[in-house]
Protein backbone atom coordinates (compact mmCIF):
# COMPACT_ATOMS: atom_id res chain seq x y z
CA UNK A 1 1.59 27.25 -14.25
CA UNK A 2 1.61 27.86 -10.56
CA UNK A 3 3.51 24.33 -10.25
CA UNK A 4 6.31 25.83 -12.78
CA UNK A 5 6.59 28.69 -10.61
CA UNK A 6 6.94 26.60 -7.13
CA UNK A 7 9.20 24.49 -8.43
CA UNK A 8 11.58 27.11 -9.77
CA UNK A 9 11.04 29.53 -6.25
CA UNK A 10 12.17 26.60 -4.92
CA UNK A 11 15.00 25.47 -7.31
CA UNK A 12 16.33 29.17 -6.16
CA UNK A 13 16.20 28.51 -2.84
CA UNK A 14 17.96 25.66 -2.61
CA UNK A 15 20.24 26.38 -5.12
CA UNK A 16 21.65 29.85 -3.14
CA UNK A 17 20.97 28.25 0.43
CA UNK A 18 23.07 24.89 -0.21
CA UNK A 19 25.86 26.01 -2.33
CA UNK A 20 27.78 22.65 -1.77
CA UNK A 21 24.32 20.49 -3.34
CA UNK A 22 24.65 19.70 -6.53
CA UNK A 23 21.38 20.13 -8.13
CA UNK A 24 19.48 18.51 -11.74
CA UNK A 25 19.41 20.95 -14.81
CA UNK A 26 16.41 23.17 -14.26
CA UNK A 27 14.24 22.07 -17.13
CA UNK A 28 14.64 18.32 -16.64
CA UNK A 29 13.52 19.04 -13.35
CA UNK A 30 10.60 20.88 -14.23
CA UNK A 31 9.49 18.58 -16.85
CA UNK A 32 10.04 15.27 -14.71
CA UNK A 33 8.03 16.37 -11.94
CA UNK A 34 4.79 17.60 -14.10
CA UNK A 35 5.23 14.64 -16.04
CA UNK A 36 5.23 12.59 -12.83
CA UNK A 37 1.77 14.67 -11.52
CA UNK A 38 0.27 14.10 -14.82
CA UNK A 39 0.80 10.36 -14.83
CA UNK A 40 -0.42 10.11 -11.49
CA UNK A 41 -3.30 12.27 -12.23
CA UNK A 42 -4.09 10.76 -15.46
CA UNK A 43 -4.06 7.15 -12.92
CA UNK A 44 -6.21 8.34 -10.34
CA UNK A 45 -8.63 9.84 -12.38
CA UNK A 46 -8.85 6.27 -14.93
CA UNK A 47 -9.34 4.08 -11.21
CA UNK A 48 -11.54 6.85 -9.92
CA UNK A 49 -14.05 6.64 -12.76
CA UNK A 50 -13.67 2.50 -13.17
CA UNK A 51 -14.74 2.49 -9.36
CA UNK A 52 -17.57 4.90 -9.81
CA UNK A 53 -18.81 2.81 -13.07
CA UNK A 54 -18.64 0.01 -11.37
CA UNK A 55 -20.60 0.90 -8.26
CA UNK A 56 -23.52 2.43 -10.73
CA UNK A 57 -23.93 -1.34 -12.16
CA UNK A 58 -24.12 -2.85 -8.90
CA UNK A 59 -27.17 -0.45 -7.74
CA UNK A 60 -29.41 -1.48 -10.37
């Protein structure tokens, strides 16, 4: 939620500060980006617990 919020402060911004930069439809925007964070997340969480499994086994 506070993502959605940043992103469209900032969408605002840019949009009234730059008049001359063309700028993505809103709502593709918003849903590429927290689709890209969620991916990423979703990756980093997946090698983070492989890594920690694997360094259990190793101990014992």
């Amino acid at each position: 939620m506070l993502l959605i919020i940043l992103i469209n402060a900032s969408y605002d911004v840019l949009g009234n500060g730059f008049l001359f930069l063309p700028l993505p439809d809103r709502g593709l925007m918003v849903r590429s980006i927290v689709m890209f964070i969620m991916g990423i997340s979703f990756i980093l969480g997946l090698l983070g617990s492989l890594f920690g499994l694997s360094s259990i086994g190793k101990n014992k």
